[in-house]
Protein backbone atom coordinates (compact mmCIF):
# COMPACT_ATOMS: atom_id res chain seq x y z
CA UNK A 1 10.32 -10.42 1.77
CA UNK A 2 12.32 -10.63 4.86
CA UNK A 3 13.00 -14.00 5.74
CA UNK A 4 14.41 -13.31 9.36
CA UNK A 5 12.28 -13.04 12.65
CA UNK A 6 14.39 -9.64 13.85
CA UNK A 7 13.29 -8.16 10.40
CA UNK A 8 9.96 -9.06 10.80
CA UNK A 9 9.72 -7.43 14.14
CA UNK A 10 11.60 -4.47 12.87
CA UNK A 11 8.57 -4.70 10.16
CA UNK A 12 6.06 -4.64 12.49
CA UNK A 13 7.54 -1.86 14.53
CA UNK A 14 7.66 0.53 11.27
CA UNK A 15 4.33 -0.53 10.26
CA UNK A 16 3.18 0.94 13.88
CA UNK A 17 5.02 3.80 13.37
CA UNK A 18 3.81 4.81 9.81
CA UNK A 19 -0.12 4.05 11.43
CA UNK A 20 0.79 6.18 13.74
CA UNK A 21 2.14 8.89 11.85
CA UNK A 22 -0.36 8.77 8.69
CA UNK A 23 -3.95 7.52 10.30
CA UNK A 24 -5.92 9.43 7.04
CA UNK A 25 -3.62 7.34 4.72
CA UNK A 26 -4.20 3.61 5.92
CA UNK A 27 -7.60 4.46 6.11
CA UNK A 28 -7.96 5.51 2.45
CA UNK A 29 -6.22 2.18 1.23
CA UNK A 30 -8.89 0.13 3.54
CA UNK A 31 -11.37 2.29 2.12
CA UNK A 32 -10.67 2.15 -1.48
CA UNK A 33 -9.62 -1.09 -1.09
CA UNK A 34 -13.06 -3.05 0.45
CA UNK A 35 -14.74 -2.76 -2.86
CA UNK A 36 -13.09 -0.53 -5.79
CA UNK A 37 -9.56 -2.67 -6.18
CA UNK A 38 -10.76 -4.90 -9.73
CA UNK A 39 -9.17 -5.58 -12.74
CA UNK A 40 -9.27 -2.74 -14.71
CA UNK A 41 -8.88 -0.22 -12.05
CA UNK A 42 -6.40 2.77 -12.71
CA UNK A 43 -4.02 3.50 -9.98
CA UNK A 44 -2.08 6.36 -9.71
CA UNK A 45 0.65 8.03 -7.38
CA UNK A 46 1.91 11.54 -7.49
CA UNK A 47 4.96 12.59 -5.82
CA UNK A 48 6.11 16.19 -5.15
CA UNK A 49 9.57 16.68 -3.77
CA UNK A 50 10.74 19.88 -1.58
CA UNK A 51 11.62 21.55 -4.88
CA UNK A 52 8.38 21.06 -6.20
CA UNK A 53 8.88 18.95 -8.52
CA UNK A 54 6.22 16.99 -9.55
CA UNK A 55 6.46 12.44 -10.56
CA UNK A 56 2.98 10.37 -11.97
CA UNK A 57 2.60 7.34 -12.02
CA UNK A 58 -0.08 5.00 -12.80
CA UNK A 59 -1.15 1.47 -13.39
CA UNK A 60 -3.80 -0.54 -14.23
CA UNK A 61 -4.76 -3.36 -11.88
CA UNK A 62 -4.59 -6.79 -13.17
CA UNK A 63 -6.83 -9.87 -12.12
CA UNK A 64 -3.19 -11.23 -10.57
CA UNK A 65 -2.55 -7.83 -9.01
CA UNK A 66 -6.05 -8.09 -7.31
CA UNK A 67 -4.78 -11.86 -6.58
CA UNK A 68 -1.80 -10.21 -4.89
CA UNK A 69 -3.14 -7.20 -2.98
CA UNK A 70 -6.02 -10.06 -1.55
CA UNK A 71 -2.90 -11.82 -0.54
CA UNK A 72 -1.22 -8.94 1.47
CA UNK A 73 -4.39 -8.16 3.07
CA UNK A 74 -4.75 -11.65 4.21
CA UNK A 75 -1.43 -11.48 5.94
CA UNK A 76 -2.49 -9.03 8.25
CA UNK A 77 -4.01 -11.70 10.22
């Protein structure tokens, strides 16, 4: 985690950018993320690069991973 105040502005300023640029996709985390993130839950993420080639992964979600993600949304202030 960045420890310095310039790369926690810097942080902040991508963060804006990526809301900016991907509204649908932020939304879908808050969405899924009010009620479905548990223990147990699968998550998976599928990447296709410009060749088409396709990379899957998943995982399950652990009670600490729920600890963590409950973390990371508390940050946000």
């Amino acid at each position: 985690m960045a420890k310095n105040p310039l790369q926690f502005m810097q942080l902040a300023e991508r963060l804006k950018i990526f809301r900016e640029q991907h509204p649908r996709v932020l939304d879908f985390i808050q969405a899924v993320g009010r009620n479905n993130l548990q223990p147990g839950v699968i998550l998976e993420l599928r990447v296709t690069d410009l060749d088409g080639k396709v990379s899957v992964t998943n995982m399950r979600l652990t009670e600490e991973d729920v600890e963590t993600i409950g973390i990371i949304k508390n940050l946000k202030g």
